[in-house]
Protein backbone atom coordinates (compact mmCIF):
# COMPACT_ATOMS: atom_id res chain seq x y z
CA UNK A 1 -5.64 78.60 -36.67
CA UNK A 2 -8.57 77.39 -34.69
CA UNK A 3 -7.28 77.60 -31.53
CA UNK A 4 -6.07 81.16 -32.20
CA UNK A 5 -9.22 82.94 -33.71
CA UNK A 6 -11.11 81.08 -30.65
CA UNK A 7 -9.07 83.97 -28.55
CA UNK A 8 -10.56 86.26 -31.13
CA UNK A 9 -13.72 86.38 -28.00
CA UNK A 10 -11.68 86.57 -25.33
CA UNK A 11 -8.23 87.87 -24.96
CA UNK A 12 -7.35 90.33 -27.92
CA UNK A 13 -4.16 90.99 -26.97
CA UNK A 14 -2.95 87.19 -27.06
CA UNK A 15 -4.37 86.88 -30.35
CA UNK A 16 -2.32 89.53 -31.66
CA UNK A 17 0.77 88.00 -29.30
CA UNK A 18 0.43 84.91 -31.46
CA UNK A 19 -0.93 85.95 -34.77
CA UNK A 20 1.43 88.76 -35.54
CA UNK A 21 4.68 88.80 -33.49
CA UNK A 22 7.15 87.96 -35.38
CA UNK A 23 7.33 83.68 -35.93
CA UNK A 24 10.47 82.46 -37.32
CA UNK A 25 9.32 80.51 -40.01
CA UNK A 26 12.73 78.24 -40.06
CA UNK A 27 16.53 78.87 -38.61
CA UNK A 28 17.38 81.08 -41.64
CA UNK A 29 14.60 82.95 -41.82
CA UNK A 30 15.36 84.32 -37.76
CA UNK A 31 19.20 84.28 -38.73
CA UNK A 32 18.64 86.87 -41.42
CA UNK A 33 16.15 88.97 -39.45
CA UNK A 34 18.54 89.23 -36.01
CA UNK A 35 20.88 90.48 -38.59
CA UNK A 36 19.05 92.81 -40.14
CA UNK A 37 17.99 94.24 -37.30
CA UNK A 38 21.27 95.16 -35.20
CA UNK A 39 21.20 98.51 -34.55
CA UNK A 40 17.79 99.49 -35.66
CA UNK A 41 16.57 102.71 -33.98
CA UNK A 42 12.95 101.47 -33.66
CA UNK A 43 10.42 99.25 -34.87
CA UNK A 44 9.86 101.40 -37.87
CA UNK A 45 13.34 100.98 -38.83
CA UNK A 46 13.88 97.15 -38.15
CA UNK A 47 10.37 97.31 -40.37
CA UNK A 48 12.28 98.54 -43.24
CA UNK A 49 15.69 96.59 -42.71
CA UNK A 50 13.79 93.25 -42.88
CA UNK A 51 12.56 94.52 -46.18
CA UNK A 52 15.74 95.28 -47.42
CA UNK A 53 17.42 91.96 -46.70
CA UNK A 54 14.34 90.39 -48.13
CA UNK A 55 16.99 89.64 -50.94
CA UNK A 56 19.08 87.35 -48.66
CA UNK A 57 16.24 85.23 -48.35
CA UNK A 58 16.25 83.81 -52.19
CA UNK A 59 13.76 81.94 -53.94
CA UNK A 60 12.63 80.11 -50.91
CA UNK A 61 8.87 81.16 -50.22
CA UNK A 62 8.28 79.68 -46.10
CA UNK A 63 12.04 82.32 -45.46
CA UNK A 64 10.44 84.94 -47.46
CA UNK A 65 6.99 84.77 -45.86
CA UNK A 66 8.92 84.33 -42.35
CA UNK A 67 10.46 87.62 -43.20
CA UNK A 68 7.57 89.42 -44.42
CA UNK A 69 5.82 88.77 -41.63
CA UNK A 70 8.42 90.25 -39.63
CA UNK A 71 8.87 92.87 -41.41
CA UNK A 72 4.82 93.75 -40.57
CA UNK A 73 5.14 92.87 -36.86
CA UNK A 74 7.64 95.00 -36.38
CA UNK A 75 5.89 98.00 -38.46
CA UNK A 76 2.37 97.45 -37.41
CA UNK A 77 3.61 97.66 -33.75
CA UNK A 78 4.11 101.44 -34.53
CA UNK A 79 0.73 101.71 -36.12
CA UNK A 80 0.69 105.55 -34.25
CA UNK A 81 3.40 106.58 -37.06
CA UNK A 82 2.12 107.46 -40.38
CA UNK A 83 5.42 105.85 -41.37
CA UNK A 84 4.58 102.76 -39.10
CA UNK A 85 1.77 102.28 -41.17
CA UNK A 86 3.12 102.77 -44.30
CA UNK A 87 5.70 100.45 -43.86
CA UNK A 88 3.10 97.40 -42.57
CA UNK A 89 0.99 98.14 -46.03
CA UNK A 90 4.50 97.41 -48.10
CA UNK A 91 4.98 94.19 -46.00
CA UNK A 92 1.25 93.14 -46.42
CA UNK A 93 1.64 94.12 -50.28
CA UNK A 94 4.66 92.07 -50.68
CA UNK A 95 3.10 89.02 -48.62
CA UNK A 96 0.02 89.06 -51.08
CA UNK A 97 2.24 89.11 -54.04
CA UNK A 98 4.11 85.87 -53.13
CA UNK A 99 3.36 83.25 -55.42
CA UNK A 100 3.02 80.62 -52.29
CA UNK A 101 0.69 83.23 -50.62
CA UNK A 102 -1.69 81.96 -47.61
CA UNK A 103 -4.70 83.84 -48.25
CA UNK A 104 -5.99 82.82 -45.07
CA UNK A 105 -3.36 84.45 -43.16
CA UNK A 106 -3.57 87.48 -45.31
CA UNK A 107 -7.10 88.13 -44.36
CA UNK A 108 -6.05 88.04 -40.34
CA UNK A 109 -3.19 90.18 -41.29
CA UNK A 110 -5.01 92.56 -43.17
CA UNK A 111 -7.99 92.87 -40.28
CA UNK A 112 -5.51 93.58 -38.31
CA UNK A 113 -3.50 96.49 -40.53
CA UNK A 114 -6.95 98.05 -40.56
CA UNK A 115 -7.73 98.44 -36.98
CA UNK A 116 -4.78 99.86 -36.21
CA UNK A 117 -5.03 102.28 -39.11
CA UNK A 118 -8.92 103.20 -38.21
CA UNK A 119 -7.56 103.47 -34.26
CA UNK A 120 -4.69 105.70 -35.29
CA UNK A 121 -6.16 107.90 -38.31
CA UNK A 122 -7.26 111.53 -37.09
CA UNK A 123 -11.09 112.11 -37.54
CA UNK A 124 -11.70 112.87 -41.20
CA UNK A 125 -12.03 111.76 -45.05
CA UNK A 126 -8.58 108.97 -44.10
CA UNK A 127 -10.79 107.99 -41.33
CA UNK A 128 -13.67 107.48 -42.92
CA UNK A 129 -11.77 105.38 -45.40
CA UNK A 130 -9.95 103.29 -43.49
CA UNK A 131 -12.91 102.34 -41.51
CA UNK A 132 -14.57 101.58 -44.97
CA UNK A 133 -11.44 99.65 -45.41
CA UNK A 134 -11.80 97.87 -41.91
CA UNK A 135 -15.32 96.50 -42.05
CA UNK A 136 -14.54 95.21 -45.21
CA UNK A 137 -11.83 93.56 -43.67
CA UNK A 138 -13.53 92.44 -40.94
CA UNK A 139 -16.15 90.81 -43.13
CA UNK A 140 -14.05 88.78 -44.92
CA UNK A 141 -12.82 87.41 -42.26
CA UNK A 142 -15.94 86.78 -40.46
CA UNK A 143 -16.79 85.11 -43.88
CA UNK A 144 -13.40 82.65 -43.32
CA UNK A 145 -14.38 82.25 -39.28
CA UNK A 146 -17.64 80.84 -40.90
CA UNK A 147 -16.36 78.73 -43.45
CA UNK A 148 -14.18 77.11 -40.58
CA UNK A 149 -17.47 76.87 -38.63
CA UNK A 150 -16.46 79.05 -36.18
CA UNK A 151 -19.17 81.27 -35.04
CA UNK A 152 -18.47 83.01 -31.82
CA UNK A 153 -15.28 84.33 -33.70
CA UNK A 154 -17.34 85.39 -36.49
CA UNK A 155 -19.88 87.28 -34.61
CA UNK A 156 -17.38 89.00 -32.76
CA UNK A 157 -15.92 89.73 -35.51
CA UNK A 158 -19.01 91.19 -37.17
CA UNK A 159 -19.80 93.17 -33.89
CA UNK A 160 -16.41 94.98 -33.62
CA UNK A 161 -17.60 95.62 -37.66
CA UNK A 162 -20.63 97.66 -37.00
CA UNK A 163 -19.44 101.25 -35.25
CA UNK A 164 -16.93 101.48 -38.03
CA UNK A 165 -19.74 100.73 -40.75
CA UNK A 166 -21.74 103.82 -39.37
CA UNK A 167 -18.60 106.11 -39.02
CA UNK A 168 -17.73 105.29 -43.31
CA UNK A 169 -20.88 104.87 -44.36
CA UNK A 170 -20.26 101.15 -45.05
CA UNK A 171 -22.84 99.39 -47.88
CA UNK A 172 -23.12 96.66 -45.66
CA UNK A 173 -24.16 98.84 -42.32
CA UNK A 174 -27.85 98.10 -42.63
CA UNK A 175 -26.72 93.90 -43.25
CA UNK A 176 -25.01 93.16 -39.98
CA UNK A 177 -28.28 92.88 -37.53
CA UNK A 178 -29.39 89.92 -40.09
CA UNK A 179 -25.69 88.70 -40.22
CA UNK A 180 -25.70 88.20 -36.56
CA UNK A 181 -29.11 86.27 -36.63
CA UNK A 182 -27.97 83.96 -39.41
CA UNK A 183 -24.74 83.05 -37.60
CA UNK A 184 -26.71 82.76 -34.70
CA UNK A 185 -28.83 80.15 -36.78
CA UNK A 186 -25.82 78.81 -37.62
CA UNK A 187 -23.82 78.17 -34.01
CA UNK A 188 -27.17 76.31 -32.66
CA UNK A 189 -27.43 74.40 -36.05
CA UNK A 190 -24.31 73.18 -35.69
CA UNK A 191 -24.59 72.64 -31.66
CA UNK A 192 -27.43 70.12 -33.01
CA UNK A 193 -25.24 68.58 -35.43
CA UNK A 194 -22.53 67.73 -33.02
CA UNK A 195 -24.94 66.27 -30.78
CA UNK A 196 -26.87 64.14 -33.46
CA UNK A 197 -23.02 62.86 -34.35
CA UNK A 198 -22.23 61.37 -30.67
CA UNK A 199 -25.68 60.31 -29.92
CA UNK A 200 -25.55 58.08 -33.79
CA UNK A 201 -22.42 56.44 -32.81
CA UNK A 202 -24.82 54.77 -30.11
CA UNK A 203 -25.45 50.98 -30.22
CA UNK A 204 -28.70 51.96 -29.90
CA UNK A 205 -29.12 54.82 -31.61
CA UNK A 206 -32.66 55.04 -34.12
CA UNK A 207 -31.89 54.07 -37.73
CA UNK A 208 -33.61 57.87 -38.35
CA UNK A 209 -30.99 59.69 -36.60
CA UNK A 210 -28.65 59.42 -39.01
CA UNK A 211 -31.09 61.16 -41.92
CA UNK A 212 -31.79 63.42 -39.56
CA UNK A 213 -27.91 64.05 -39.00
CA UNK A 214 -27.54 64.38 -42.74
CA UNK A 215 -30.46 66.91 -43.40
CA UNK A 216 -29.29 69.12 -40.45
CA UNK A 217 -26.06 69.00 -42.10
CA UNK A 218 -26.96 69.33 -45.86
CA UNK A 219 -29.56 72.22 -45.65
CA UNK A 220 -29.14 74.34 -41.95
CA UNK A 221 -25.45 74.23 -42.34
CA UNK A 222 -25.43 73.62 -46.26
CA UNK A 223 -22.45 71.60 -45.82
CA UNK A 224 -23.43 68.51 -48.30
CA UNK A 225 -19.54 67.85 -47.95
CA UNK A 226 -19.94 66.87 -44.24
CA UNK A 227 -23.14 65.42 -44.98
CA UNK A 228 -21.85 62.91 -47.95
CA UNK A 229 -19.59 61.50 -44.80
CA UNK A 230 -22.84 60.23 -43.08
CA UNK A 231 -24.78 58.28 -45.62
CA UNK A 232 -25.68 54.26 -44.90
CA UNK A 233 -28.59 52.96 -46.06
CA UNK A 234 -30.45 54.17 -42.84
CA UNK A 235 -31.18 57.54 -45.30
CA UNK A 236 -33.33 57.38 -47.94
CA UNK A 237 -32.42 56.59 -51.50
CA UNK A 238 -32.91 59.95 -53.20
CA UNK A 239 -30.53 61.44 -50.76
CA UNK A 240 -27.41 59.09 -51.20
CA UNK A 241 -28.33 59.72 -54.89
CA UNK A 242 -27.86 63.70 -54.77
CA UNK A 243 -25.60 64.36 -51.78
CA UNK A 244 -22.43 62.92 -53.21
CA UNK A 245 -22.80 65.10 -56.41
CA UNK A 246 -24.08 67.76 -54.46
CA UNK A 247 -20.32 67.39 -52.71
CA UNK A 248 -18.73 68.00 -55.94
CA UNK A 249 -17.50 70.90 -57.76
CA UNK A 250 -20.30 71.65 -59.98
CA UNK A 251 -17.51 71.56 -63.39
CA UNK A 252 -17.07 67.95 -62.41
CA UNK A 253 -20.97 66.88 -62.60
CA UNK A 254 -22.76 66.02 -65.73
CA UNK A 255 -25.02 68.34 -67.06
CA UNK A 256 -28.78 66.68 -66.46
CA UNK A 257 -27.59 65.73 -62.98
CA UNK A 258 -26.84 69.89 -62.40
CA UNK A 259 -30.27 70.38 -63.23
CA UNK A 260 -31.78 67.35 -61.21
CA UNK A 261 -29.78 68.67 -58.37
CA UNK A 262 -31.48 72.45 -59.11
CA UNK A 263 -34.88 71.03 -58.99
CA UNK A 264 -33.91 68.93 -55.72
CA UNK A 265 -32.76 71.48 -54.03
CA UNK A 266 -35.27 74.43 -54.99
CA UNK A 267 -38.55 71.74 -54.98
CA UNK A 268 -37.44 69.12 -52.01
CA UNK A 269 -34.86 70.50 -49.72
CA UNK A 270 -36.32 74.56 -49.81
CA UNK A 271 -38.90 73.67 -48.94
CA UNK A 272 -38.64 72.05 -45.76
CA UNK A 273 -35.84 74.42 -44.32
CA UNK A 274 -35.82 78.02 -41.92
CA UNK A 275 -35.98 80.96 -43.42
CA UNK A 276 -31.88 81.29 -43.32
CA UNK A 277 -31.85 77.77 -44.75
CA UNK A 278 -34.22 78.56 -46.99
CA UNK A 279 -32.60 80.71 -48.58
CA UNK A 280 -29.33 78.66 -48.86
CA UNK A 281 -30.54 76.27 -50.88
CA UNK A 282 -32.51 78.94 -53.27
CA UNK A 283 -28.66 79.80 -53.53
CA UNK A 284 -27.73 76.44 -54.61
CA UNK A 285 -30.35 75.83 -56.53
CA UNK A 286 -29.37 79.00 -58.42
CA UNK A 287 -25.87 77.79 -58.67
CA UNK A 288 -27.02 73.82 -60.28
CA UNK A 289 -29.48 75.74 -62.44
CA UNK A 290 -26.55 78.36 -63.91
CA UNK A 291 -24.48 75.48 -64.42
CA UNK A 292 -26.73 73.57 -66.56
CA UNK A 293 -28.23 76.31 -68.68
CA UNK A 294 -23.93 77.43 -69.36
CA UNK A 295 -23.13 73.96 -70.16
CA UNK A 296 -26.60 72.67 -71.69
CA UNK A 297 -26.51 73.78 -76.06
CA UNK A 298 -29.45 72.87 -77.12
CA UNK A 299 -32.35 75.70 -77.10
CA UNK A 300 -35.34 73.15 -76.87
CA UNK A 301 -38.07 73.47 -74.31
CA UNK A 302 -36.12 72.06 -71.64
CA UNK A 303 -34.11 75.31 -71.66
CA UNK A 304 -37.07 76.99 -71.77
CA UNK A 305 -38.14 75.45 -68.63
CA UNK A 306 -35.05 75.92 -66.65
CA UNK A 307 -35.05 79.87 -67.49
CA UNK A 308 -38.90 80.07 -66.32
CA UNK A 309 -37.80 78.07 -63.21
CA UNK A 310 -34.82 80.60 -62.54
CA UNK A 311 -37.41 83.16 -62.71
CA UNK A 312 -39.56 81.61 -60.52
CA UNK A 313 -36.60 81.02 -58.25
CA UNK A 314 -35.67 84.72 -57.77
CA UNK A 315 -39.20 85.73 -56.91
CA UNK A 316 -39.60 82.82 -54.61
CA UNK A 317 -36.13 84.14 -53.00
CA UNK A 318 -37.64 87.68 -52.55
CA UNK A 319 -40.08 86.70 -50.58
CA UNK A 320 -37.86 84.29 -48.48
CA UNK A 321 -35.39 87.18 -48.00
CA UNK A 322 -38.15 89.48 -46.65
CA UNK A 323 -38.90 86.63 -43.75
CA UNK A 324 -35.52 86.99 -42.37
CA UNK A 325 -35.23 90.86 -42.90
CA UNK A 326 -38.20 92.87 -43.98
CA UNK A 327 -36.56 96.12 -43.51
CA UNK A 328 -33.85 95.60 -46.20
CA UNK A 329 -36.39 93.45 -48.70
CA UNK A 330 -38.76 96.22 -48.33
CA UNK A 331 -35.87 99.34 -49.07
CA UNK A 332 -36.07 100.48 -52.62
CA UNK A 333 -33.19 102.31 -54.55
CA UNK A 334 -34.57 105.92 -56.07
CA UNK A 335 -32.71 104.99 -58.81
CA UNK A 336 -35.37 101.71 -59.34
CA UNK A 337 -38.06 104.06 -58.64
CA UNK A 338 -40.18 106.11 -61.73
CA UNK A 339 -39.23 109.56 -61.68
CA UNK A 340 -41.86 111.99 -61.58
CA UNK A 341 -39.63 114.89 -62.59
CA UNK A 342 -35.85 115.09 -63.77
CA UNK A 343 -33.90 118.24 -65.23
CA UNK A 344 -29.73 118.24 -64.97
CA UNK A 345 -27.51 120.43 -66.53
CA UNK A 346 -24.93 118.49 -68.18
CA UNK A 347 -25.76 115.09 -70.33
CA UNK A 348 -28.69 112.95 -68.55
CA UNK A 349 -30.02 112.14 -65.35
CA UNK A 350 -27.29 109.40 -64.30
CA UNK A 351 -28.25 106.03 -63.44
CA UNK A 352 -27.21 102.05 -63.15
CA UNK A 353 -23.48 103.18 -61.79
CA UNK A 354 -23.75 105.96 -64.43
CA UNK A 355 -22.92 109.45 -63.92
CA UNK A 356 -24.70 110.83 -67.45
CA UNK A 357 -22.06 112.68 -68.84
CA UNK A 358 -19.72 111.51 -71.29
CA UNK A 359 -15.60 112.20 -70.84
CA UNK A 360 -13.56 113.63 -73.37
CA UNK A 361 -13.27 110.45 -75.51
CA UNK A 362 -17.26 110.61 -75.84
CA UNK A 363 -17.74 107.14 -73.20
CA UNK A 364 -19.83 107.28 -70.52
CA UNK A 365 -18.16 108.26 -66.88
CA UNK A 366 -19.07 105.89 -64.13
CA UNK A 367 -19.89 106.77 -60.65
CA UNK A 368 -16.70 105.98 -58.64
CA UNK A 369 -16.19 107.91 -55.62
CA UNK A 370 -13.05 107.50 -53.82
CA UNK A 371 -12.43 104.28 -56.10
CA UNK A 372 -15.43 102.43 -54.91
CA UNK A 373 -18.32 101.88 -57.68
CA UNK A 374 -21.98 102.65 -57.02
CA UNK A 375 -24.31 100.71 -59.04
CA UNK A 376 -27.31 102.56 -57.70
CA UNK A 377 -26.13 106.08 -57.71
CA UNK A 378 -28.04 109.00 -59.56
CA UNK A 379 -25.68 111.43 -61.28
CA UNK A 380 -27.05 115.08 -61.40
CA UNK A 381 -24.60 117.34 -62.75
CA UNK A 382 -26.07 120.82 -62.00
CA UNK A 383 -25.57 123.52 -64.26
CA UNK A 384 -24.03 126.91 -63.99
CA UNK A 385 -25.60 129.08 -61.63
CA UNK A 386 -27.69 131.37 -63.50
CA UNK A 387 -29.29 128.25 -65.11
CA UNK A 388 -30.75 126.96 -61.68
CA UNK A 389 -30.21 123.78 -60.27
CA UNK A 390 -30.43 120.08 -61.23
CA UNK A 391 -33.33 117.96 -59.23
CA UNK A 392 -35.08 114.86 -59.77
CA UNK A 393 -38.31 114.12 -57.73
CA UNK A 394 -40.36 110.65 -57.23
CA UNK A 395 -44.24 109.87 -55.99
CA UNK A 396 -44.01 108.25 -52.46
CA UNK A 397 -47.16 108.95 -51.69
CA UNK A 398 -46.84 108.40 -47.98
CA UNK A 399 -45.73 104.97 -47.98
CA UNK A 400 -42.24 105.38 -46.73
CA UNK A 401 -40.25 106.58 -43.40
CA UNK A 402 -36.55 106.64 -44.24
CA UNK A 403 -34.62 108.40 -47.03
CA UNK A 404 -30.67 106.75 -46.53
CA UNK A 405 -28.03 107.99 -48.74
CA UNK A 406 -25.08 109.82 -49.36
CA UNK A 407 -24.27 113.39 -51.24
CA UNK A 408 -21.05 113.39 -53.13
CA UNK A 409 -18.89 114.35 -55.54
CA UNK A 410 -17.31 111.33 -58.07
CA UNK A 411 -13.90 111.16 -58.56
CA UNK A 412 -13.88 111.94 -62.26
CA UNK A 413 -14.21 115.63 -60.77
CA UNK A 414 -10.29 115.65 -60.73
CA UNK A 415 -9.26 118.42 -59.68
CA UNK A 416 -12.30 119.23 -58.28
CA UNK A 417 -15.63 121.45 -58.96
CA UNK A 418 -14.52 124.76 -60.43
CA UNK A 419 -16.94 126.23 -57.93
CA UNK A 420 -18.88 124.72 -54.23
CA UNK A 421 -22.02 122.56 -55.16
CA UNK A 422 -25.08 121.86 -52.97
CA UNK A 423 -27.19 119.81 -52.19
CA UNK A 424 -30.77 119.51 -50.97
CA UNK A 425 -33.51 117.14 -50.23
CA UNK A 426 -36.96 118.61 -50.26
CA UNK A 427 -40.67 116.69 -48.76
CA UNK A 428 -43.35 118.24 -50.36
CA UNK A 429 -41.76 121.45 -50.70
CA UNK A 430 -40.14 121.79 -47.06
CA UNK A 431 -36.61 121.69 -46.97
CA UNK A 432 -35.41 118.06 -45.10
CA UNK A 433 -31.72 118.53 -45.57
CA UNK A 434 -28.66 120.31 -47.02
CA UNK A 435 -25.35 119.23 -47.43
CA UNK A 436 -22.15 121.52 -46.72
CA UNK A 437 -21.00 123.27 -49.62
CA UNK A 438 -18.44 120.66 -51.71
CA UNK A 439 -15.45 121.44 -54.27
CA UNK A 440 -13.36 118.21 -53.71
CA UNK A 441 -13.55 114.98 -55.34
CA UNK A 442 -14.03 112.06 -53.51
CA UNK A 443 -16.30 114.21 -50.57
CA UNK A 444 -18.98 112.49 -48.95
CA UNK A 445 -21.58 113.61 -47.01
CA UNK A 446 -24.05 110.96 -45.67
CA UNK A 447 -27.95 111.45 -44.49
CA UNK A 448 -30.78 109.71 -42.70
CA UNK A 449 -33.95 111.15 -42.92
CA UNK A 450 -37.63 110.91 -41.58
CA UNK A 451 -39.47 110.88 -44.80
CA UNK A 452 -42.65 109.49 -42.80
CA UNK A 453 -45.89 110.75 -44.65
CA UNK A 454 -43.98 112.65 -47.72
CA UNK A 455 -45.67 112.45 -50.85
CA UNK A 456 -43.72 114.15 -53.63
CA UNK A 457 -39.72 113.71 -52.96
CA UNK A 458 -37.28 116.17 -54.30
CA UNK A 459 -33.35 115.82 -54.68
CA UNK A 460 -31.84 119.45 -55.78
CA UNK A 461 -28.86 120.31 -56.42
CA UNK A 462 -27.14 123.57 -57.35
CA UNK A 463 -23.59 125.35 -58.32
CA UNK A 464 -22.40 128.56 -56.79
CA UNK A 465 -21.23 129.73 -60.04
CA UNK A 466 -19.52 127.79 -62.78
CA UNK A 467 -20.11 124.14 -63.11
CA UNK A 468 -17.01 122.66 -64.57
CA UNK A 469 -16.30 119.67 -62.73
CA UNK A 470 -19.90 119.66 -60.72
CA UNK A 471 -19.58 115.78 -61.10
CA UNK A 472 -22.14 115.60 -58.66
CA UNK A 473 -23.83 112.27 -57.70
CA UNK A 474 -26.09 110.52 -54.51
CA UNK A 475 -24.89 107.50 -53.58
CA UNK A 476 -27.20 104.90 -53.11
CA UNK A 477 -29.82 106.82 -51.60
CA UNK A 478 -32.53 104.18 -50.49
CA UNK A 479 -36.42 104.82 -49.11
CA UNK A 480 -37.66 102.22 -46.25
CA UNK A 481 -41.17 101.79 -45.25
């Protein structure tokens, strides 16, 4: 696959050429498919007969996968087709429910299902979702391009992400500037590497090039795998100690080692490293620490000390995280925030992925709007029109410029709102915002305000007349200095 997503930069069109045309897999698997396919009236059609002779291909998982991926070629070729698309989903579907799946093929298919789906779709609410459904995509498989140590492809990869993240509203819009940087950090970290590894295989190369080969390894790339490869006794002691557990799954290490290796890599190695390094070992540290305190049973002091250091450790991650992106470390949730005032009409004011009503079997409804949780929604069912509105307001006191967020209504609506709600967003008493009236679950309606100097914040919303089904909810709405 290397050589393939390496294309990713350069020639699109060859990528898809020799990702997803259709590969025989073996000589049966391109017997059955000619077969199928004689006399198909277009690629939609030999789509579905590959499906339907799926059957002929048995119990034999490299035939069926050869198939399968076919079967998408062909249907993902007529992307422009509702039915094109359709068809590719059943293919991808039935690829990810073979028990010999390759997940790492699924995620290139699947990138590549949702580009054509955002490139077709007509502007609108399937729009917005399949470009939701895209960057998502897209992420993951920047994710595997990084894994792989691939950067280029997985910064293109996160650029072609980012118009798609404003068009849906993506959660991860506001991460892909730092993304880039960090994978940035990453390609010249490893440019480094590879040139520490030809100049140490020098007759004369200095005894400390090889520590310094296995630090840039082990903490800027946090690859203690590749690093356990180039210990001699040219590196210190306390590093050939740690590095080959650190290389382990952390199941397979004892349990005081996991919490040496927590304190060696939050005390020692942190400490030393870039900001994006930085925080990579704070990560493992976390990871060595969780370990010991789920496998260590005694509740003696030395637990005690481990849960103060994980405390510590979060704190000290804060503040690492604001280095490398103050924006983000500096946005707080409204639903973190105090409230200075709160009035709904239904239940309470909904918070922590709540919406603050109960359903009919008396359990709390969670915010879910077009099947996607939000853990830092506020729920604010209004009430009926005569009753006035639901609001909630919070003390900024000046000390914020942006209000981010989205107005919506949660999918537990159903049917929808038995009448249109509203809603409004209000800076010491002027009017910053309203959204379009909404009766349908599942509508969203994002905003971005200048909040700069606003003291007293208000959120309002209101029913036109009845408000049966006024499940309505702000998603994530955020404030940014």
């Amino acid at each position: 696959m290397k050589h393939i997503t390496a294309l990713l930069l350069l020639v699109p069109a060859v990528l898809w050429v020799l990702c997803c045309q259709p590969l025989a897999a073996n000589d049966q698997a391109d017997k059955i498919v000619s077969e199928a396919v004689q006399g198909a009236g277009g690629d939609i059609d030999r789509a579905e007969k590959v499906l339907k002779a799926l059957k002929k291909a048995g119990e034999d998982p490299e035939v069926r996968w050869a198939m399968l991926e076919h079967a998408f070629a062909y249907a993902i070729k007529a992307a422009q087709f509702a039915e094109g698309r359709k068809a590719a989903a059943k293919a991808l579907d039935m690829l990810a429910a073979e028990s010999e799946a390759d997940l790492r093929r699924l995620t290139v298919l699947r990138a590549e299902y949702w580009r054509r789906a955002y490139k077709h779709t007509a502007p609108g609410r399937e729009k917005e979702d399949a470009g939701y459904n895209l960057v998502t995509a897209l992420l993951r498989l920047a994710d595997q391009h990084e894994k792989d140590g691939q950067y280029d492809p997985a910064m293109a990869v996160t650029a072609e992400a980012a118009p798609a993240a404003g068009v849906a509203g993506h959660d991860q819009e506001d991460n892909l500037p730092v993304r880039q940087k960090r994978l940035d950090f990453l390609k010249l970290a490893r440019q480094k590497a590879d040139n520490l590894i030809e100049m140490s295989k020098q007759p004369n190369a200095p005894a400390s090039m090889r520590g310094e080969l296995v630090q840039m390894l082990l903490v800027d790339l946090d690859r203690p795998s590749e690093a356990a490869k180039y210990l001699n006794d040219d590196v210190d002691q306390v590093t050939r100690t740690y590095v080959p557990l650190a290389a382990k799954p952390p199941a397979e290490v004892q349990v005081q080692a996991c919490r040496e290796l927590g304190d060696w890599y939050y005390s020692d190695l942190a400490g030393k490293a870039a900001p994006f390094a930085k925080l990579a070992m704070y990560n493992r540290a976390q990871t060595w620490y969780d370990q010991f305190m789920a496998r260590y049973e005694t509740s003696d002091a030395t637990k005690m000390k481990v849960l103060l250091l994980q405390k510590d450790l979060a704190a000290q991650r804060q503040k690492a995280w604001a280095t490398v992106d103050p924006a983000g470390a500096s946005k707080r949730y409204l639903s973190d925030l105090p409230e200075a005032e709160a009035k709904v009409g239904a239940g309470t004011l909904g918070k922590n992925g709540l919406l603050g009503v109960l359903d009919s079997n008396d359990k709390p409804i969670r915010v879910m709007v077009r099947g996607r949780a939000h853990t830092h929604a506020l729920g604010l069912h209004p009430p009926h029109q005569e009753y006035g509105t639901s609001h909630v307001s919070y003390r900024l006191n000046g000390e914020f410029r942006t209000l981010k967020g989205s107005a919506a209504l949660n999918d537990s609506a159903g049917k929808g709102a038995a009448s249109s709600v509203s809603f409004e967003v209000f800076g010491d008493n002027r009017r910053l915002w309203h959204s379009a009236p909404m009766t349908k679950a599942g509508t969203i309606e994002p905003f971005n305000l200048n909040i700069t100097g606003v003291r007293v914040l208000k959120i309002q919303v209101r029913c036109a007349a009845s408000h049966r089904g006024a499940h309505a909810v702000m998603l994530d709405p955020a404030v940014i200095p």
